[in-house]
Protein backbone atom coordinates (compact mmCIF):
# COMPACT_ATOMS: atom_id res chain seq x y z
CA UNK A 1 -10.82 30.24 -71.99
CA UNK A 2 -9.13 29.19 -68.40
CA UNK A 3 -10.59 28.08 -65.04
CA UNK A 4 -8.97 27.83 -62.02
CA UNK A 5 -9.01 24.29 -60.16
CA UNK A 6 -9.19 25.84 -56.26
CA UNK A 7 -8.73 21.75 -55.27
CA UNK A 8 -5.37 21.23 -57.12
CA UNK A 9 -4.23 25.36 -57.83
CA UNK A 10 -4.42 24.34 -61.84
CA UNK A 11 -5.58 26.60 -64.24
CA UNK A 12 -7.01 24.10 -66.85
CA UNK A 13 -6.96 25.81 -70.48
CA UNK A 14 -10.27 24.97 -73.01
CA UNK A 15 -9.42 24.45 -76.55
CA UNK A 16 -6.40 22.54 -76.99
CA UNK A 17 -4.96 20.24 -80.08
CA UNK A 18 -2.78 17.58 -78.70
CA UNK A 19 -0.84 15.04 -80.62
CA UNK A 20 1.04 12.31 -78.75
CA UNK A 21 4.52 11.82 -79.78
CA UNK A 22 6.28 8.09 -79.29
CA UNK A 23 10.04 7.89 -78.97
CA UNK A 24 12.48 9.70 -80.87
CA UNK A 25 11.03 8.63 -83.97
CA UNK A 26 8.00 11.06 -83.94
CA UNK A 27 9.72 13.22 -81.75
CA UNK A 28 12.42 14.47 -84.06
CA UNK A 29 10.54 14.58 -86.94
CA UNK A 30 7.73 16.99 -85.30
CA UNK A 31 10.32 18.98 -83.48
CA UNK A 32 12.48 19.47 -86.62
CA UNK A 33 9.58 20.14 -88.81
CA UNK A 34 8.56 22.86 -86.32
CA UNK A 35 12.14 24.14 -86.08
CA UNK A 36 12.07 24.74 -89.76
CA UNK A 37 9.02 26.50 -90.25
CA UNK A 38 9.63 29.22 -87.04
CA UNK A 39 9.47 32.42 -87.74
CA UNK A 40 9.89 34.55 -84.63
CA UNK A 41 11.20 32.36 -81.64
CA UNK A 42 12.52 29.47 -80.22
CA UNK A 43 12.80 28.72 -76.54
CA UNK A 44 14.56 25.15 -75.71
CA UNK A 45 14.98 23.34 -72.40
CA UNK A 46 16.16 19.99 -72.19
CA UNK A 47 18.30 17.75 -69.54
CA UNK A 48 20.01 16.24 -72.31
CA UNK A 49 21.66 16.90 -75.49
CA UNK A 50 24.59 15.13 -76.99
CA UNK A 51 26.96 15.78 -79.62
CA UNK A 52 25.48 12.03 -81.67
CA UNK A 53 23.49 12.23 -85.01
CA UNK A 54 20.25 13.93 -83.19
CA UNK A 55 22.42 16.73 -81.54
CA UNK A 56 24.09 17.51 -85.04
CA UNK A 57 20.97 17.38 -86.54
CA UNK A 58 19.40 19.77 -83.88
CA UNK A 59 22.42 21.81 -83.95
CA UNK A 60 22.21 22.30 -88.02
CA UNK A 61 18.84 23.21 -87.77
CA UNK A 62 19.34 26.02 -84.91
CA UNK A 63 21.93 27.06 -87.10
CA UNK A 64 19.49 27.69 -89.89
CA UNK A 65 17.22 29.29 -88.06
CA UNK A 66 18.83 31.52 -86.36
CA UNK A 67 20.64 32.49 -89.83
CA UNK A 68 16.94 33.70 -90.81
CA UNK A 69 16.73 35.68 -88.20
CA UNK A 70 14.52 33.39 -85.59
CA UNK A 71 15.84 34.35 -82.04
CA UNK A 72 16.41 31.33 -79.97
CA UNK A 73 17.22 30.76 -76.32
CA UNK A 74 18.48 27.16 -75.47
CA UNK A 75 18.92 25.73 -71.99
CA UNK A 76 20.52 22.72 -71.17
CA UNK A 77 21.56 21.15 -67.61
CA UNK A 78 24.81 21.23 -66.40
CA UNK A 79 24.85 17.54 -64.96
CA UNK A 80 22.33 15.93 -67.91
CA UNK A 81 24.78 17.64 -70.59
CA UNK A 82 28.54 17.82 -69.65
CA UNK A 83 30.06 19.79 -71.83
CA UNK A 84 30.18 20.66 -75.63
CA UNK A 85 33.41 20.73 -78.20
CA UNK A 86 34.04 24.34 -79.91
CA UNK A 87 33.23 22.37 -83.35
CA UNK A 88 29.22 22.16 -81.64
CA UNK A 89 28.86 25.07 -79.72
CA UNK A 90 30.86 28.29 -81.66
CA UNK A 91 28.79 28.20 -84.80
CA UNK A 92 25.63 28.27 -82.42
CA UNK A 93 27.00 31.55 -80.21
CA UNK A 94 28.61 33.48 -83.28
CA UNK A 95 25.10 32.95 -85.00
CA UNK A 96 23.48 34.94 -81.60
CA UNK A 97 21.92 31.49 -80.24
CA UNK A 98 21.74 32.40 -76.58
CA UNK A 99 23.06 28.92 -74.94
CA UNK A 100 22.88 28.46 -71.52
CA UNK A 101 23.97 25.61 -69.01
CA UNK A 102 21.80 25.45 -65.86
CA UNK A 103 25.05 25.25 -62.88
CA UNK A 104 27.25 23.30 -64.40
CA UNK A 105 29.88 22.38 -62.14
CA UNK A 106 33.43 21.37 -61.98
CA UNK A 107 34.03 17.41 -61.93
CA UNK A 108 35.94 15.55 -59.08
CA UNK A 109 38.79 13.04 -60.85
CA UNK A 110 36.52 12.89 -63.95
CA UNK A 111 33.02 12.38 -61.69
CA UNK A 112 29.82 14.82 -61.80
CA UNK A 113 28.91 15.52 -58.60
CA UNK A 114 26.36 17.58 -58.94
CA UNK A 115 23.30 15.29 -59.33
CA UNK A 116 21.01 16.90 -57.02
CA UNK A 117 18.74 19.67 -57.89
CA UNK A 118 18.48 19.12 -61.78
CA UNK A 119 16.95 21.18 -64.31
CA UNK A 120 14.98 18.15 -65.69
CA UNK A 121 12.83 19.80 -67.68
CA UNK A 122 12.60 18.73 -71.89
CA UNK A 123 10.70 21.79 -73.09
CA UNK A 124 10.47 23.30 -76.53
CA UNK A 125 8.12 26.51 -76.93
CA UNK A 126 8.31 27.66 -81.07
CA UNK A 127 7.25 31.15 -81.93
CA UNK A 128 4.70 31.20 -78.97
CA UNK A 129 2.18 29.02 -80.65
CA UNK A 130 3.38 25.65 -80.26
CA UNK A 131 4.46 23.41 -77.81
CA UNK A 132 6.72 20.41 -76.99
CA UNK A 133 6.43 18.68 -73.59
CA UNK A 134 7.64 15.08 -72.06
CA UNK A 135 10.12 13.19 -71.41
CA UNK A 136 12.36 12.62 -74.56
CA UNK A 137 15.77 14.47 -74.27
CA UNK A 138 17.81 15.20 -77.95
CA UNK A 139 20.31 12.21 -77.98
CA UNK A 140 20.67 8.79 -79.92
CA UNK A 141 19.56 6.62 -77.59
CA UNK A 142 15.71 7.96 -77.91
CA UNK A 143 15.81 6.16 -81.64
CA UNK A 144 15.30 2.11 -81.93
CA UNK A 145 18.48 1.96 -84.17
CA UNK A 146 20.62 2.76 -81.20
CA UNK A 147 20.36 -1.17 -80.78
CA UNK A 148 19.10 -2.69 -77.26
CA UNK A 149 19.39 -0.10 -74.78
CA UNK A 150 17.20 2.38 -77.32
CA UNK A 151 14.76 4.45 -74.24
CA UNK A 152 10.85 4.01 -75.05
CA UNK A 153 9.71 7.76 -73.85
CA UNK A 154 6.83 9.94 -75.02
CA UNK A 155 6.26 13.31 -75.45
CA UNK A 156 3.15 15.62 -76.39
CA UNK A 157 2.95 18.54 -78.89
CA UNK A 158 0.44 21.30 -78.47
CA UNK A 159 -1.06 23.82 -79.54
CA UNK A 160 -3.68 26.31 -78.06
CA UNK A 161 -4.38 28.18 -75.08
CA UNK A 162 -1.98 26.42 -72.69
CA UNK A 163 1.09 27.16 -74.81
CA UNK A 164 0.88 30.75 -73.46
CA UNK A 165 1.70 29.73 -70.20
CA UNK A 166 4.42 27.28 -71.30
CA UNK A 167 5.63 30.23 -73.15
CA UNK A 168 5.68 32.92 -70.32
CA UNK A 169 7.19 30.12 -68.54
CA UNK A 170 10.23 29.41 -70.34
CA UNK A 171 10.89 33.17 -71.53
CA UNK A 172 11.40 34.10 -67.81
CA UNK A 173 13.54 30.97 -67.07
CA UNK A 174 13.07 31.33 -63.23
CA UNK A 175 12.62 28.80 -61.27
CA UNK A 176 9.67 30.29 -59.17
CA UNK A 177 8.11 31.11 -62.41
CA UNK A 178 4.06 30.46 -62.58
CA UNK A 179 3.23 28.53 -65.29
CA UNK A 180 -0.63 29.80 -65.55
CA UNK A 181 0.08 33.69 -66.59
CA UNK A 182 0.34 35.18 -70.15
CA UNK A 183 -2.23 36.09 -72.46
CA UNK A 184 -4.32 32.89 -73.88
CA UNK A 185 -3.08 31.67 -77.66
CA UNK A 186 -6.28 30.88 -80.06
CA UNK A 187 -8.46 27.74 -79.49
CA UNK A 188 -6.62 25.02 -81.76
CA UNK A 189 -8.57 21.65 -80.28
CA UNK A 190 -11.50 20.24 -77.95
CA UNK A 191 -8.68 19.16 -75.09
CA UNK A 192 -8.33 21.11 -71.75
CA UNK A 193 -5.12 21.11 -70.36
CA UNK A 194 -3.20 22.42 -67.56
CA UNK A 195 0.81 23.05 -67.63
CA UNK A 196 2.45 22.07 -64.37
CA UNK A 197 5.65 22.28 -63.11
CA UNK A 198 7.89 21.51 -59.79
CA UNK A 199 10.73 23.55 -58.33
CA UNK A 200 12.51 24.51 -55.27
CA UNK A 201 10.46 27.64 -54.19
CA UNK A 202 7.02 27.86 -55.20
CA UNK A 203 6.25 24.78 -56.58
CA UNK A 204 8.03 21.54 -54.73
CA UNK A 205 4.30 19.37 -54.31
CA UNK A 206 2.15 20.53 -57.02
CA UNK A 207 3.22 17.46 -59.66
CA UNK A 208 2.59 15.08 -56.99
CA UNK A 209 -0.20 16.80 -55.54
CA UNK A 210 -1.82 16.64 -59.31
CA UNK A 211 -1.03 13.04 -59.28
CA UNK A 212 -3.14 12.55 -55.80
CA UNK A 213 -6.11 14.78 -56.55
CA UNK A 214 -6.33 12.51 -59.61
CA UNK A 215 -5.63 9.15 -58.02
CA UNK A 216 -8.53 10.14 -55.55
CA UNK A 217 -11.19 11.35 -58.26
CA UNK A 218 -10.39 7.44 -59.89
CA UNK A 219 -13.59 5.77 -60.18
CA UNK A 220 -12.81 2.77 -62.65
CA UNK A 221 -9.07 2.51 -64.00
CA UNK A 222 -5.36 4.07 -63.22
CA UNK A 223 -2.59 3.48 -65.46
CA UNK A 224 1.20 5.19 -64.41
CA UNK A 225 3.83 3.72 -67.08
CA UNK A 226 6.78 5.50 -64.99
CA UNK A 227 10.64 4.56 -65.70
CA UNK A 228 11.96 5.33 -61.94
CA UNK A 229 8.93 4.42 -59.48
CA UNK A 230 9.60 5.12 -55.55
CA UNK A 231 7.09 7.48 -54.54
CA UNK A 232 6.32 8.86 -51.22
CA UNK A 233 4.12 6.98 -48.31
CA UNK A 234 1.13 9.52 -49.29
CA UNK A 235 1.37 8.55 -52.79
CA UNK A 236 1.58 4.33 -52.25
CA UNK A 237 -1.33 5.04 -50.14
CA UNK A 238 -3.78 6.60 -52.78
CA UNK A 239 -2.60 3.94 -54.94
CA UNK A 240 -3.79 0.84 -52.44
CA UNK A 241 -7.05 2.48 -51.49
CA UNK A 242 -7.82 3.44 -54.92
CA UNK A 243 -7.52 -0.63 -55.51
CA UNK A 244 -9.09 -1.32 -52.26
CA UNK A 245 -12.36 0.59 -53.72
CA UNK A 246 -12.51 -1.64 -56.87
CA UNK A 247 -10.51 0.62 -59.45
CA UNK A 248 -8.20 -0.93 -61.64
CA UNK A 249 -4.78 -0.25 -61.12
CA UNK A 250 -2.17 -0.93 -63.29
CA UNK A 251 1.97 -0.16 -62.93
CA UNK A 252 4.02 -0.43 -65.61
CA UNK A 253 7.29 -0.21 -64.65
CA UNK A 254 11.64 -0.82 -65.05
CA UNK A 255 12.26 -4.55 -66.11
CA UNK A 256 15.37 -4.12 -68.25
CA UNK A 257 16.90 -0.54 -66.17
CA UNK A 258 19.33 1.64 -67.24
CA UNK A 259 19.74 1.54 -63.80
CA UNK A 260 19.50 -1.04 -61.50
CA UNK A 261 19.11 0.80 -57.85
CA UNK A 262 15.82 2.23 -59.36
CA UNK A 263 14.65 -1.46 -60.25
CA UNK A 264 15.29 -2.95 -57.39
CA UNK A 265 13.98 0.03 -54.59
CA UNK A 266 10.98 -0.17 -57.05
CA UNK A 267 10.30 -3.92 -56.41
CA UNK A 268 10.63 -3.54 -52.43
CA UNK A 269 7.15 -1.69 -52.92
CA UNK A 270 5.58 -4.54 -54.88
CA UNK A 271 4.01 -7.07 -52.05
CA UNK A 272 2.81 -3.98 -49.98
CA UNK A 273 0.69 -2.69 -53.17
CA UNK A 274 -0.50 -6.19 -54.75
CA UNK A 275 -1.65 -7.41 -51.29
CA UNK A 276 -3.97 -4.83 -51.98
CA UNK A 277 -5.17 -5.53 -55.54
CA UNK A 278 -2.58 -3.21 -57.64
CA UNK A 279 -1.49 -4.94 -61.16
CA UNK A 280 2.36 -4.67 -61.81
CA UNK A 281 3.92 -5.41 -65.02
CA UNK A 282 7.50 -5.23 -65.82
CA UNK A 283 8.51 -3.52 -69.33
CA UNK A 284 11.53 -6.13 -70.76
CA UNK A 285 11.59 -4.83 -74.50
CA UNK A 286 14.09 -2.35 -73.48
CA UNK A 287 15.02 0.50 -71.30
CA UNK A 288 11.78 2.23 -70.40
CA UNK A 289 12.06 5.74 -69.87
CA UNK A 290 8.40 7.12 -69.92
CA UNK A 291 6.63 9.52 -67.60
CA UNK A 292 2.76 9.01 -68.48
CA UNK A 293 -0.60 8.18 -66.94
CA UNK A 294 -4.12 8.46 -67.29
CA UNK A 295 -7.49 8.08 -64.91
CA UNK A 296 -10.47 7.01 -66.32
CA UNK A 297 -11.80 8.33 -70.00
CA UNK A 298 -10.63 11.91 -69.27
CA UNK A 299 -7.85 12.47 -66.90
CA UNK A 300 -3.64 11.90 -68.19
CA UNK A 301 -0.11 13.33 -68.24
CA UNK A 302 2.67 13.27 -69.85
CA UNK A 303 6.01 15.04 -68.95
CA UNK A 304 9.42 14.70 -67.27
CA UNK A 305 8.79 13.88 -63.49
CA UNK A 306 9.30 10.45 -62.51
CA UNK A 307 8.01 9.15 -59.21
CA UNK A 308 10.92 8.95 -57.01
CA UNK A 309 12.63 11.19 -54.47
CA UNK A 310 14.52 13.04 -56.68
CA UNK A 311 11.73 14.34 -59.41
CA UNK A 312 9.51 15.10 -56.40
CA UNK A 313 11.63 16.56 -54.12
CA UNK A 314 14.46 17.84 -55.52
CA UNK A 315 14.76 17.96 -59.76
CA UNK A 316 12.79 20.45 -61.78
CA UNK A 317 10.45 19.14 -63.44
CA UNK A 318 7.15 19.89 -66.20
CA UNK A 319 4.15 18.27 -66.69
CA UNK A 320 1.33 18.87 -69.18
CA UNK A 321 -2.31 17.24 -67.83
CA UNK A 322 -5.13 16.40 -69.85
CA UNK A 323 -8.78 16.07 -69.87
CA UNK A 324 -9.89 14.51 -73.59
CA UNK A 325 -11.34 11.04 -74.00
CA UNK A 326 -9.80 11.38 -77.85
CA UNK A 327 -6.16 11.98 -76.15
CA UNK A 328 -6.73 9.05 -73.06
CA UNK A 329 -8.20 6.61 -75.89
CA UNK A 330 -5.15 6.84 -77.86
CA UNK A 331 -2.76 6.88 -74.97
CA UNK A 332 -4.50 3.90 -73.37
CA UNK A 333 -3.98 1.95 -76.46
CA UNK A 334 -0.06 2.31 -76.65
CA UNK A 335 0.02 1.32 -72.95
CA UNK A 336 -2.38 -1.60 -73.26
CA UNK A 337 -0.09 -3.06 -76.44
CA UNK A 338 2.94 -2.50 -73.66
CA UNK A 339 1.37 -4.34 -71.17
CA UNK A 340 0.13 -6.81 -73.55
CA UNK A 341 3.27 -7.67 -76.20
CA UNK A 342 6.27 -6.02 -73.75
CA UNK A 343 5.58 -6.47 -70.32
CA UNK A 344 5.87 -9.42 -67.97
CA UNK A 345 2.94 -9.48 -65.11
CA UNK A 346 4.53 -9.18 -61.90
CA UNK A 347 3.37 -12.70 -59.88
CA UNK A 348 3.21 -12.85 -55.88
CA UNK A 349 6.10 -15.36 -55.87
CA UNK A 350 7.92 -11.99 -57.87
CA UNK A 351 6.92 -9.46 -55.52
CA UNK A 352 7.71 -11.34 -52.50
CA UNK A 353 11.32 -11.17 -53.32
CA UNK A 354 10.78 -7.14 -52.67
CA UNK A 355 10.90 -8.40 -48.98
CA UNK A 356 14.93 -8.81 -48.86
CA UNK A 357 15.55 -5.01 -48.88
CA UNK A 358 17.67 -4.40 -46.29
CA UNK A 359 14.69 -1.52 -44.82
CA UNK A 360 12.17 -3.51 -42.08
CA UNK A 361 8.55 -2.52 -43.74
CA UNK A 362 7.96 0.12 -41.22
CA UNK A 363 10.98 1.94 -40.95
CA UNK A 364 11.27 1.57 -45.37
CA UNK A 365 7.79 3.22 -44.96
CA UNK A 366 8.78 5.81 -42.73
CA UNK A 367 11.32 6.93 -44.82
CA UNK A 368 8.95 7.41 -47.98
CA UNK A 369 6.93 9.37 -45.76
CA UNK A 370 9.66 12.05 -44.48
CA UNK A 371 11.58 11.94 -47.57
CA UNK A 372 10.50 15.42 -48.72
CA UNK A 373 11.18 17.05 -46.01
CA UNK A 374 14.47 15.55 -45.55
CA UNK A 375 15.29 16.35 -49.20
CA UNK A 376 15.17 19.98 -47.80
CA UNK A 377 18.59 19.67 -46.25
CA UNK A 378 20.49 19.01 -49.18
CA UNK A 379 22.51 21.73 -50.74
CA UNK A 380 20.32 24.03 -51.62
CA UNK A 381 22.79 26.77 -53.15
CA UNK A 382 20.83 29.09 -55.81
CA UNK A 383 21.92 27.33 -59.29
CA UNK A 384 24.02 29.55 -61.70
CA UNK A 385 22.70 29.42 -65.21
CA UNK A 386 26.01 30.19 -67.08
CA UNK A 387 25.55 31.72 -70.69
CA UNK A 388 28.25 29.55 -72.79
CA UNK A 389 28.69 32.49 -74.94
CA UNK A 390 31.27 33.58 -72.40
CA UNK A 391 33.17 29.80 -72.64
CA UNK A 392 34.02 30.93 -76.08
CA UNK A 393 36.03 34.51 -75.49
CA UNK A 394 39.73 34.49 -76.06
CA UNK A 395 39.11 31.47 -79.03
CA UNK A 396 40.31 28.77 -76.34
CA UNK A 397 39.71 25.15 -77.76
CA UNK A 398 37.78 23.52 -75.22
CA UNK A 399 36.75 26.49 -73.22
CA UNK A 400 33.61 26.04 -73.46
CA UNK A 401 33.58 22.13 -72.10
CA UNK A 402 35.41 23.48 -69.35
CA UNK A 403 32.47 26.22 -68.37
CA UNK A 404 29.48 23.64 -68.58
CA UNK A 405 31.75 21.54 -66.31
CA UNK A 406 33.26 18.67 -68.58
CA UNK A 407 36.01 16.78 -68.42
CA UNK A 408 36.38 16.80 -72.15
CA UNK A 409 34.91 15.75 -75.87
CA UNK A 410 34.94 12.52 -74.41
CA UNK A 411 32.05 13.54 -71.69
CA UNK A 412 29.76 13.99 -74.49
CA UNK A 413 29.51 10.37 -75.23
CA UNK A 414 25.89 9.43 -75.68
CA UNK A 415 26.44 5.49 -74.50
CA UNK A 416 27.07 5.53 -70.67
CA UNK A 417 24.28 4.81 -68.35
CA UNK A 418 22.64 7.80 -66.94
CA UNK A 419 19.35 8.62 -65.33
CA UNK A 420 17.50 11.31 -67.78
């Protein structure tokens, strides 16, 4: 069963199973499992995937499935995944995998240019029943053996009336897609959810506008773990009258970054929220990557949009939101043993050294608030999603690096810094 939220435009879902999936560990071993055992269909989006030991590994698996008959559809982003050696990516299009690169485009002296307007999505839909959704892209660096700059990320699998809309949605691969259509899977749980998504058309507010409607409802406690944190003026705002009111608020944010900009435009923000009562703590362990939060006993999310200008104005993005006091309970306790064993509480003497970014308050302010609308005048060219298939005519080594836009094998390499 589905119900429309008029307040938001959700259509929250009755009767879902949720499991919450931490880091590449859990990840992998769900999503391979489930690759295994499909039958019918597999439909894959993801900002990043890397030719390391979980690319191979997702690669072999395709492989095998499509082998048996499965038809799968994978989409990857042109930027987020640079290009692919013959060795990867023949075996997948001779076996009918239908791979696709969301615009790639040609590099300048060896540099990607094309950061803006990302297909950020990391989306995996298996035989129309089950369903993958978060922030964890298929590369090395999700898995604690990649050594100190291993990403802590989370994901959620699902199963239940929602997935039909997750389903609908990737199957038509459009941008202006909406999520809520397609005929309702079986009831598989207790949770209702509500698939969400952000775009360039139809849908450029409605993960932030989810974010505010909840932030608003808050009666007692908000917790946003969120790896690049720079939200608009509207969004700060909810935050410091939330705290104003007496709810907890908690940040958990950057304090070892993959990249520093983010850490630092993060921590201008700090004295304007925790002059109003707003907890921040700093994640050291390593690289944080997550893209979760929950209100109160009933209300989270988990999914790929950070809180900065370019997930909420520019990237596209998914979301999956909750309402399940099992699901928050469990997803409260892995932040609360973040905050607790990981983090480092964000003191007043901390925040104040937010004050020496170069912005005056107001005018820093000012731009948070216009941002969106500014965002609008960037290139907004329709993206080309190129089927690889074509890379790989005429038996050309390399071809096909050269149609997603690479500048080689090389470009493939999982270690260099990079916003995902």
């Amino acid at each position: 069963m589905s119900r429309l939220d008029p307040a938001a435009g959700l259509r929250w879902t009755q009767g879902n199973r949720l499991e919450l999936l931490e880091n590449g560990e859990a990840f992998y071993r769900r999503v391979f499992a489930a690759i295994d055992a499909a039958r019918t269909e597999l439909q894959l989006e993801t900002f990043i995937l890397f030719e390391d030991e979980v690319g191979w590994a997702l690669q072999r698996r395709l492989l095998d499935a499509a082998r048996r008959g499965v038809k799968i559809r994978v989409l990857v982003d042109g930027y987020g995944s640079p290009g692919f050696s013959p060795g990867f990516l023949d075996p997948l299009v001779q076996a009918g995998v239908d791979f696709r690169a969301f615009d790639p485009q040609p590099t300048l002296l060896g540099m990607r240019l094309n950061l803006f307007r990302r297909m950020h999505r990391k989306l995996l839909v298996v035989d129309g029943a089950r369903a993958f959704v978060g922030g964890i892209n298929y590369s090395a660096d999700h898995l604690r053996t990649f050594g100190p700059d291993a990403k802590q990320d989370y994901a959620v699998e699902v199963e239940g009336p929602v997935v039909a809309g997750i389903h609908r949605f990737v199957r038509e691969g459009a941008a202006g897609a909406t999520p809520a259509a397609g005929a309702e899977t079986e009831t598989q749980g207790r949770a209702d959810a509500a698939f969400v998504v952000r775009d360039n058309r139809h849908h450029r507010t409605d993960i932030e506008r989810a974010y505010r409607e909840a932030i608003r409802a808050a009666k007692s406690e908000i917790i946003i773990a969120n790896a690049y944190f720079f939200p608009g003026y509207g969004f700060l705002r909810e935050l410091r009258h939330a705290a104003r009111r007496g709810v907890t608020v908690r940040l958990i944010l950057q304090g070892e970054p993959d990249v520093p900009a983010a850490m630092l435009a993060a921590r201008s923000l700090y004295r304007h929220l925790m002059r109003d009562g707003v907890e921040i703590y700093e994640y050291c362990a390593r690289p944080f990557h997550g893209k979760v939060a929950l209100v109160d006993e009933e209300w989270a999310t988990v999914g790929s949009s950070n809180l900065d200008p370019l997930s909420l104005s520019l990237n596209l993005e998914a979301n999956l939101l909750v309402r399940d006091r099992m699901f928050n309970r469990q997803l409260r306790a892995r932040m609360q043993r973040m905050w607790r064993d990981d983090c480092t509480p964000v003191a007043a003497a901390a925040a104040a050294r937010g004050r020496r970014w170069w912005l005056p308050s107001s005018l820093l302010y000012h731009v948070l608030r216009r941002f969106p609308a500014w965002a609008g005048w960037l290139p907004a060219h329709r993206p080309r999603v190129v089927p690889l298939a074509e890379a790989t005519r005429g038996g050309r080594a390399g071809a096909a690096a050269q149609a997603a836009g690479s500048a080689g094998h090389d470009a493939v390499a999982p270690r260099g810094r990079r916003r995902a």
